[in-house]
N, C-alpha and C. Protein backbone atom coordinates (compact mmCIF):
# COMPACT_ATOMS: atom_id res chain seq x y z
N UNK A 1 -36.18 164.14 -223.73
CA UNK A 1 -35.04 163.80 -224.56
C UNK A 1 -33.85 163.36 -223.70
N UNK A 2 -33.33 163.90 -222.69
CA UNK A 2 -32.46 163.83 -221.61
C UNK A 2 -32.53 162.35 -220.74
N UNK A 3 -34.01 162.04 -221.04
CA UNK A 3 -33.99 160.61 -220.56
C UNK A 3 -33.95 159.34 -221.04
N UNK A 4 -34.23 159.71 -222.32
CA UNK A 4 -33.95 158.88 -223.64
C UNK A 4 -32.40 158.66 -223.58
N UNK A 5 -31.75 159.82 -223.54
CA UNK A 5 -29.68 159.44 -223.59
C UNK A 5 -29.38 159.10 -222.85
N UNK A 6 -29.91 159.52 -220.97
CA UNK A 6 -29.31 159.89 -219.55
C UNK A 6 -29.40 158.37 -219.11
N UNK A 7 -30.35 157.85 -219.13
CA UNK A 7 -31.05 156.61 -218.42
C UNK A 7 -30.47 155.31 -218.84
N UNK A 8 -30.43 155.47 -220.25
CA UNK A 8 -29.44 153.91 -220.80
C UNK A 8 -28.25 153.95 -220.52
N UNK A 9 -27.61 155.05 -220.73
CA UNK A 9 -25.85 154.77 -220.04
C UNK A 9 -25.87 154.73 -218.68
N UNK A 10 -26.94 155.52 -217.83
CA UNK A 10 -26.35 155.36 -216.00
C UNK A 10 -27.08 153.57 -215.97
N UNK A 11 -27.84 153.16 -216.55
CA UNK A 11 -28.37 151.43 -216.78
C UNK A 11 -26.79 150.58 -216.99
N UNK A 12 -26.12 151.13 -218.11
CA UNK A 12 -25.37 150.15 -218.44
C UNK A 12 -23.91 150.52 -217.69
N UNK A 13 -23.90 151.47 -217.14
CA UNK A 13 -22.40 152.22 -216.08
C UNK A 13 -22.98 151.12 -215.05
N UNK A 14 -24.26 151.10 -214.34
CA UNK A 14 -24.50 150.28 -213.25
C UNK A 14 -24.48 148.62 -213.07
N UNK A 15 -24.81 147.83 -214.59
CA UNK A 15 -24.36 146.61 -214.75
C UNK A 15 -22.46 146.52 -214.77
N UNK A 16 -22.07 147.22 -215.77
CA UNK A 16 -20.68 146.68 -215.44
C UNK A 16 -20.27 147.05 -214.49
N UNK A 17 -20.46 147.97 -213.35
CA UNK A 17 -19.98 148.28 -212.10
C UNK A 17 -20.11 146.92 -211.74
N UNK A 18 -21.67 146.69 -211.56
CA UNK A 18 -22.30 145.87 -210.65
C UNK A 18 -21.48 143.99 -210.84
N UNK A 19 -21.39 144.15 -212.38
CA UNK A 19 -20.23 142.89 -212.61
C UNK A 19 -18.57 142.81 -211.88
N UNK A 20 -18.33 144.24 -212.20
CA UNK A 20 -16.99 143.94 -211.37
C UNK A 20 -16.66 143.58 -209.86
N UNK A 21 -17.97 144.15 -209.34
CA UNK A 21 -17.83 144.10 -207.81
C UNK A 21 -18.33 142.72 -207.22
N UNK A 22 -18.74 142.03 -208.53
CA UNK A 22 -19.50 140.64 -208.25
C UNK A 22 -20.46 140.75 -207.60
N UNK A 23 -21.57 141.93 -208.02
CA UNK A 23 -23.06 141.80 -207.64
C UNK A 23 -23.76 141.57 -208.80
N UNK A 24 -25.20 141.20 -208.53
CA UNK A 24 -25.77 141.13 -209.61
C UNK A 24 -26.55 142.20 -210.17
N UNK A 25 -26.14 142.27 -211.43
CA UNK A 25 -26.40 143.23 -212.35
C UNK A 25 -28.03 143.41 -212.86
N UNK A 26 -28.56 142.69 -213.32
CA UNK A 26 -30.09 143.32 -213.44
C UNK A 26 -30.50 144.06 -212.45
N UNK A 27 -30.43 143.64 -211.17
CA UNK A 27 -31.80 144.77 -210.13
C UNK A 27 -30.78 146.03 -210.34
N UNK A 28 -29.68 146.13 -210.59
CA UNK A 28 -28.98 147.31 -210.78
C UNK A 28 -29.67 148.45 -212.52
N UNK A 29 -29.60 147.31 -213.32
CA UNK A 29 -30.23 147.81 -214.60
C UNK A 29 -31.56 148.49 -214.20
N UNK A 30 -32.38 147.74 -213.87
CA UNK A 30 -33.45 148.13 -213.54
C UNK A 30 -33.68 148.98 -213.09
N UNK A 31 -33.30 149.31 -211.89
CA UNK A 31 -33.32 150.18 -210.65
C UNK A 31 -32.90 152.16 -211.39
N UNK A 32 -31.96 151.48 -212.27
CA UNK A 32 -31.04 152.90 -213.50
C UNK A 32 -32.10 152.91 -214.54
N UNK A 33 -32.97 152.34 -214.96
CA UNK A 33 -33.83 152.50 -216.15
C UNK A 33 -34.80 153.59 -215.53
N UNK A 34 -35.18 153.25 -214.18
CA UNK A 34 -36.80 153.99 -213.82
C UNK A 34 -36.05 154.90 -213.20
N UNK A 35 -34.74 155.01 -212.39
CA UNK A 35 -34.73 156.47 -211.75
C UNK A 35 -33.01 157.07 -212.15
N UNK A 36 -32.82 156.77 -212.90
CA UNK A 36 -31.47 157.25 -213.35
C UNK A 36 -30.75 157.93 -213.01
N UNK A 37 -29.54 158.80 -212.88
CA UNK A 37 -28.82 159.16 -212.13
C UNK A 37 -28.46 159.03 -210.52
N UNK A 38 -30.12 159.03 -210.04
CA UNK A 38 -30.38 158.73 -208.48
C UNK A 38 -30.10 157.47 -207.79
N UNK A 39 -29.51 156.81 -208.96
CA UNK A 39 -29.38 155.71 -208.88
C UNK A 39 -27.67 154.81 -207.87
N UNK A 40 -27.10 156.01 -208.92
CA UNK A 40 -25.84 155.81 -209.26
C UNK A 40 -25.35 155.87 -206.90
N UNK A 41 -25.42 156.72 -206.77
CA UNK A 41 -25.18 157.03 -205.07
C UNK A 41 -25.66 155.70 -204.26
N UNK A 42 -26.81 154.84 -204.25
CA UNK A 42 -27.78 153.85 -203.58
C UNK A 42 -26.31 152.70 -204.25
N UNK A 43 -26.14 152.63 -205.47
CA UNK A 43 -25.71 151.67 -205.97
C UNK A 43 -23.98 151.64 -205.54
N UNK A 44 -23.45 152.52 -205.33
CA UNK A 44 -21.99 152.89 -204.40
C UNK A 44 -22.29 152.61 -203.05
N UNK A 45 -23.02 153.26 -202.88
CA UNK A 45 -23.37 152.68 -201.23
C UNK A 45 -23.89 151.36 -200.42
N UNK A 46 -24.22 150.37 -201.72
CA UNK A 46 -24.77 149.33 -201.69
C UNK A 46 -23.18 148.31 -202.16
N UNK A 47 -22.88 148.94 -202.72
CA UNK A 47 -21.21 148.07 -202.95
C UNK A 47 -20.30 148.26 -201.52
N UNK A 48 -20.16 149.74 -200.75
CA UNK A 48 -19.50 150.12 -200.11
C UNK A 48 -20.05 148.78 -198.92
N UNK A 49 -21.12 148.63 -198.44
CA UNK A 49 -21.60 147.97 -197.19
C UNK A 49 -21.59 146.33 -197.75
N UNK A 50 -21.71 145.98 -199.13
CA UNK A 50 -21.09 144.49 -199.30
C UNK A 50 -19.90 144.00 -199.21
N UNK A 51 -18.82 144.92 -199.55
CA UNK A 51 -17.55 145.08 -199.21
C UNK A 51 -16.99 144.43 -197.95
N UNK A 52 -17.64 145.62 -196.88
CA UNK A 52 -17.84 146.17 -195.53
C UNK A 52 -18.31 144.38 -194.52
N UNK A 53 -19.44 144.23 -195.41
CA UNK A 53 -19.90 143.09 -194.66
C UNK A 53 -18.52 141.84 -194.80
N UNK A 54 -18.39 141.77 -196.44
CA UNK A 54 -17.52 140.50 -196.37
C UNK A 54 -15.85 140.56 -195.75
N UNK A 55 -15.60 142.05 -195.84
CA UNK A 55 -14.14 142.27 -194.72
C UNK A 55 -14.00 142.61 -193.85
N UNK A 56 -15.51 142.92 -193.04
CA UNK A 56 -15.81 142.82 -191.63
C UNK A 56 -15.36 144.42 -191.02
N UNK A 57 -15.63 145.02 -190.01
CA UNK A 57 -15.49 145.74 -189.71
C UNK A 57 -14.47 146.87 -189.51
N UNK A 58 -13.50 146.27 -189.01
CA UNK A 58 -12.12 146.40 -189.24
C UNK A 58 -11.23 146.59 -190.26
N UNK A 59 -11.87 145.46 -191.32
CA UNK A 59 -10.86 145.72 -192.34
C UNK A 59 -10.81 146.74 -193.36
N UNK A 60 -9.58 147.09 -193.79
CA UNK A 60 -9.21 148.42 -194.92
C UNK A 60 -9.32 147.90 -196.19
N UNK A 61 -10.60 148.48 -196.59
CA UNK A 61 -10.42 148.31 -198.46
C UNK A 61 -10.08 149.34 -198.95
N UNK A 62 -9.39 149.76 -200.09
CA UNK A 62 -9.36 150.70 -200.67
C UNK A 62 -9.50 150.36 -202.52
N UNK A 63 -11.41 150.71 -202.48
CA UNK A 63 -11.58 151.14 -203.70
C UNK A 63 -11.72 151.79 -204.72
N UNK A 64 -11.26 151.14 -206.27
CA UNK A 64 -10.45 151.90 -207.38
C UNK A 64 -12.06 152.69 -207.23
């Protein structure tokens, strides 16, 4: 039952993340459909190092 409720919202928390940060959103859906919650950490950390790459080493982001 828990995965029936749990799994479609961490799916659809991970597309609009994944829109704002200007990644693409399906392999994010996807990825939240089959392992849900576990998801959510890979998918921060996968924004944190695209970030990282495009302001280079040095530079200070500070995200909302």
């Amino acid at each position: 039952m828990l995965w029936l409720l749990l799994h479609p919202l961490v799916s659809l928390w991970c597309f609009l993340k994944a829109k704002q940060a200007g990644l693409r959103g399906w392999p994010w859906v996807l990825l939240a459909l089959l392992t849900g919650p576990v998801s959510v950490p890979l998918f921060l950390n996968h924004r944190r190092m695209v970030y990282r790459k495009l302001g280079g080493r040095d530079a200070v982001c500070f995200l909302p």
